[in-house]
N, C-alpha and C. Protein backbone atom coordinates (compact mmCIF):
# COMPACT_ATOMS: atom_id res chain seq x y z
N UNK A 1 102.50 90.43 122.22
CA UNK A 1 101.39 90.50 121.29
C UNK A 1 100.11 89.93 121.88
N UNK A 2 100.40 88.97 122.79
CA UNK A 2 99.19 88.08 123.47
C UNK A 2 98.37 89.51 124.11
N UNK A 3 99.15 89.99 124.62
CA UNK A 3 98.59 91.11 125.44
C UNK A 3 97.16 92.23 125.01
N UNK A 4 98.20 92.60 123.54
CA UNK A 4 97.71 93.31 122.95
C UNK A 4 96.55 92.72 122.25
N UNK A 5 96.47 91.79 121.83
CA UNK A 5 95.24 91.02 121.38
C UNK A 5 94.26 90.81 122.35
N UNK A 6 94.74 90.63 123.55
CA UNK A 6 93.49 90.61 124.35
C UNK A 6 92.93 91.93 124.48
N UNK A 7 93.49 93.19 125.01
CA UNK A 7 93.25 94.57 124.69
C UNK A 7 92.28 94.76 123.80
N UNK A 8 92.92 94.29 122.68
CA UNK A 8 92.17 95.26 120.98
C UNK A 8 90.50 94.46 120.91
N UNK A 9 90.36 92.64 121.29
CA UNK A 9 89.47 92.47 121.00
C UNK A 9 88.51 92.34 122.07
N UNK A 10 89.07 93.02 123.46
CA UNK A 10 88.09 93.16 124.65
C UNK A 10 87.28 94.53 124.39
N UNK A 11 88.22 95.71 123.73
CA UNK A 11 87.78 96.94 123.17
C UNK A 11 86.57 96.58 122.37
N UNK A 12 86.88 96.07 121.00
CA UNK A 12 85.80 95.61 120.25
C UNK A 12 84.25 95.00 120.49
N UNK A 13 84.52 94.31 121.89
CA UNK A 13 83.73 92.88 122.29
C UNK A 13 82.85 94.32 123.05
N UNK A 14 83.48 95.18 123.49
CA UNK A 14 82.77 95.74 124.60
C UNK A 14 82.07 97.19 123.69
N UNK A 15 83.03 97.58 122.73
CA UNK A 15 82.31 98.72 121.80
C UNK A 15 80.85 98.48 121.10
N UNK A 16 81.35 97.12 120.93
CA UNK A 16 80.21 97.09 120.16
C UNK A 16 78.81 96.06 120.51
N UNK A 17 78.99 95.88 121.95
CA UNK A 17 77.82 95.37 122.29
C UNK A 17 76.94 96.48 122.81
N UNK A 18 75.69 96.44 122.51
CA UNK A 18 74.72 97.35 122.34
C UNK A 18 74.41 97.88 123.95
N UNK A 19 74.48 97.09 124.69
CA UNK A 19 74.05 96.85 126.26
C UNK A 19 75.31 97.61 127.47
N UNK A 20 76.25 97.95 126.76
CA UNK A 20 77.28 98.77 126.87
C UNK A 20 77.65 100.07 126.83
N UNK A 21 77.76 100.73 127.23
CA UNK A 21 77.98 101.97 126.84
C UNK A 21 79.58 102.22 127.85
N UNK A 22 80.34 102.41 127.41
CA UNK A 22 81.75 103.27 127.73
C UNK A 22 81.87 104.20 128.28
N UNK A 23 82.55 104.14 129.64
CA UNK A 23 82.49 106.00 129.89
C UNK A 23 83.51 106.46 129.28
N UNK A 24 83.42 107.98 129.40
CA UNK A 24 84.95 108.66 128.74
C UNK A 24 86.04 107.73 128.97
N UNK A 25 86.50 107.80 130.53
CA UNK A 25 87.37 107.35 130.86
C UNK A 25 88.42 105.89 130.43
N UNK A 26 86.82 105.02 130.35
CA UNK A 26 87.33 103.95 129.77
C UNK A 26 87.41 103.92 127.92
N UNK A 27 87.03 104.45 127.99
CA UNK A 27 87.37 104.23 126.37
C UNK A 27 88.42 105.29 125.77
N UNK A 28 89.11 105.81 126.59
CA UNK A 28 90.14 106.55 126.47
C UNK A 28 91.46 105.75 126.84
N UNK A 29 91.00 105.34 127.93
CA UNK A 29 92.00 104.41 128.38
C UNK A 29 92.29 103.08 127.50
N UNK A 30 91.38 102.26 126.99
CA UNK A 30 91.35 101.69 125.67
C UNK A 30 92.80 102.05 124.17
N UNK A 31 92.01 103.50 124.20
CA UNK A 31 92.49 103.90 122.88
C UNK A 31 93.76 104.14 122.90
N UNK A 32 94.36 104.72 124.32
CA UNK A 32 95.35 105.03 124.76
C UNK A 32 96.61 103.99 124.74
N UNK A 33 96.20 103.40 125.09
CA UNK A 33 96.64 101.55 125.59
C UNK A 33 96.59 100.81 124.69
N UNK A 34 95.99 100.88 123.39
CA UNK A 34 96.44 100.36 121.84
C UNK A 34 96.85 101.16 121.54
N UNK A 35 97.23 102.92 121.43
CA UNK A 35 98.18 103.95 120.79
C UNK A 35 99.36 102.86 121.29
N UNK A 36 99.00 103.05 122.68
CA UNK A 36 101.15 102.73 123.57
C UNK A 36 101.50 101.25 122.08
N UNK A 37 100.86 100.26 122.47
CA UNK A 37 101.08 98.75 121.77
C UNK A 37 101.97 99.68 120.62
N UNK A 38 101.05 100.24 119.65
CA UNK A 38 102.15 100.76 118.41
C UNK A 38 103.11 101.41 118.88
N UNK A 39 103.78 101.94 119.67
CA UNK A 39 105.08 102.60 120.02
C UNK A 39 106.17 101.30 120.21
N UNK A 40 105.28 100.57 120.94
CA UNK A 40 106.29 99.15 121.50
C UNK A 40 106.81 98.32 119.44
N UNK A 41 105.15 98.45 119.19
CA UNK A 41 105.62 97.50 117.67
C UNK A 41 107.36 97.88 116.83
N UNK A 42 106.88 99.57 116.89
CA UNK A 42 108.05 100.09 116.72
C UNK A 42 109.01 99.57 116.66
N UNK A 43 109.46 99.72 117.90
CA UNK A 43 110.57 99.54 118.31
C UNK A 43 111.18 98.00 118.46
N UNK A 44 110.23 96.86 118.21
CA UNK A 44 110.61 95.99 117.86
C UNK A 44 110.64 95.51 116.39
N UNK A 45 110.03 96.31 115.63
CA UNK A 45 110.34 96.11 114.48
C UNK A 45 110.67 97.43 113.88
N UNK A 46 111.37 97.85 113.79
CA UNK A 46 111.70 99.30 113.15
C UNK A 46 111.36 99.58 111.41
N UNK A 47 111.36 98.63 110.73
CA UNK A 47 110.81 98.42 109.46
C UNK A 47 109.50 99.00 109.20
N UNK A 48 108.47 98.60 110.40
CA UNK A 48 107.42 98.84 110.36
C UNK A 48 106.89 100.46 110.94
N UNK A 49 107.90 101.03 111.36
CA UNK A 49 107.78 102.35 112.16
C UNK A 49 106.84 103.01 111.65
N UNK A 50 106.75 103.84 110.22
CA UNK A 50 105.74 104.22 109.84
C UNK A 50 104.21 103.95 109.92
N UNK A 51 103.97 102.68 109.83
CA UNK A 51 103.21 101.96 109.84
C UNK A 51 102.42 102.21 111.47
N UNK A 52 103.47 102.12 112.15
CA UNK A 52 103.34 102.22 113.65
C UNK A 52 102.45 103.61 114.07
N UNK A 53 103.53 104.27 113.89
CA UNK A 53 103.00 105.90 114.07
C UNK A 53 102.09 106.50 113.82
N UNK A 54 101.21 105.82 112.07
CA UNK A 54 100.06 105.97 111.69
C UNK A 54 99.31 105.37 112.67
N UNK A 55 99.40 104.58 113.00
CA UNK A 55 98.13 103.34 113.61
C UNK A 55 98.20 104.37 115.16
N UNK A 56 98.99 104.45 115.48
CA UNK A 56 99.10 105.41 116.56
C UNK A 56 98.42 106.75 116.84
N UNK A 57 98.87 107.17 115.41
CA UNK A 57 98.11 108.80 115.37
C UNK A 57 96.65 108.59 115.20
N UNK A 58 95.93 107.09 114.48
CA UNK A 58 94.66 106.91 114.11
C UNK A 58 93.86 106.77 115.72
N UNK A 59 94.79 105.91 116.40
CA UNK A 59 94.10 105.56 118.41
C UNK A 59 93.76 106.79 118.70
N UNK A 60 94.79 107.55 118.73
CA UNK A 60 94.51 108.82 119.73
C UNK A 60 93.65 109.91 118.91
N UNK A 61 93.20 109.56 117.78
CA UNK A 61 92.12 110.92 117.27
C UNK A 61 90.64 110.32 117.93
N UNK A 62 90.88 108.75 117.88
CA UNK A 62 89.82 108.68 118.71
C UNK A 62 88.41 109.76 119.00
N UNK A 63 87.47 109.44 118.74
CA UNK A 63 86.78 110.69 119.63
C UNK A 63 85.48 110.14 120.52
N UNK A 64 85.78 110.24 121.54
CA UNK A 64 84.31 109.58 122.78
C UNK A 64 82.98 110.04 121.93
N UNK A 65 83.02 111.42 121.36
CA UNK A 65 82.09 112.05 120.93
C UNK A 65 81.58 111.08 119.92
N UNK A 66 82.00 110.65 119.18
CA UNK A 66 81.77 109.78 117.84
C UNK A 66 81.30 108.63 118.23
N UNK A 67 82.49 108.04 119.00
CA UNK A 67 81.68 106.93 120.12
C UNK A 67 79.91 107.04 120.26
N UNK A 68 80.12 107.95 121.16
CA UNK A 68 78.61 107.79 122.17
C UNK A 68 77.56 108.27 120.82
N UNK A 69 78.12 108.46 119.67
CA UNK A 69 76.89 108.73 118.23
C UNK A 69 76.84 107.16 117.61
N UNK A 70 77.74 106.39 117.63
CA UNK A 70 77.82 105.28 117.40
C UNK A 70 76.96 104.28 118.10
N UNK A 71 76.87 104.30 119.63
CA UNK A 71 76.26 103.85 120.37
C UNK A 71 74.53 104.30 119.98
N UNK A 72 74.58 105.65 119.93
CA UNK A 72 72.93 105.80 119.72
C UNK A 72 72.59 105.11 118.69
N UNK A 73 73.41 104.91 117.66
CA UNK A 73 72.94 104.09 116.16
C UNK A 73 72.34 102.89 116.56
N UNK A 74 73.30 101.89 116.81
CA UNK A 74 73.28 100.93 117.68
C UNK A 74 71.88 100.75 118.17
N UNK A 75 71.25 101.59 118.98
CA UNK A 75 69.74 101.78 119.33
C UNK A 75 68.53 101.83 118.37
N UNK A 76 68.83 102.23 117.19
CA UNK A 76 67.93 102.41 116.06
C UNK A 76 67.44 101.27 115.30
């Protein structure tokens, strides 16, 4: 979990500082890499599976596109 916490709030720290901008790559790799975390939650808690899979399917709709509209806001 240590892991993943560092992940989720280096994502955050870095999304949303204005002076930043993400390339595809990395912010795919991001989203990707908190999808995986929920596969692992899974499977250590199986209770929560659903739960998992959603949070999973929410990482990977992801869209850079939305991103880099987010970022222009950011500018305004």
């Amino acid at each position: 979990m240590k892991e993943f916490d560092v992940l989720f709030f280096e994502y955050f720290k870095r999304k949303n500082d204005p002076n930043i901008v993400l390339t595809k790559t990395e912010f795919y790799n991001y989203t990707v890499q908190i999808a995986t975390f929920s596969d692992r939650l899974a499977k250590l808690y199986p209770e929560q599976k659903e739960v998992a899979a959603k949070n999973k399917e929410q990482w990977l709709s992801e869209s850079y596109e939305e991103y880099l509209e987010f970022k222009a806001s950011q500018k305004k």
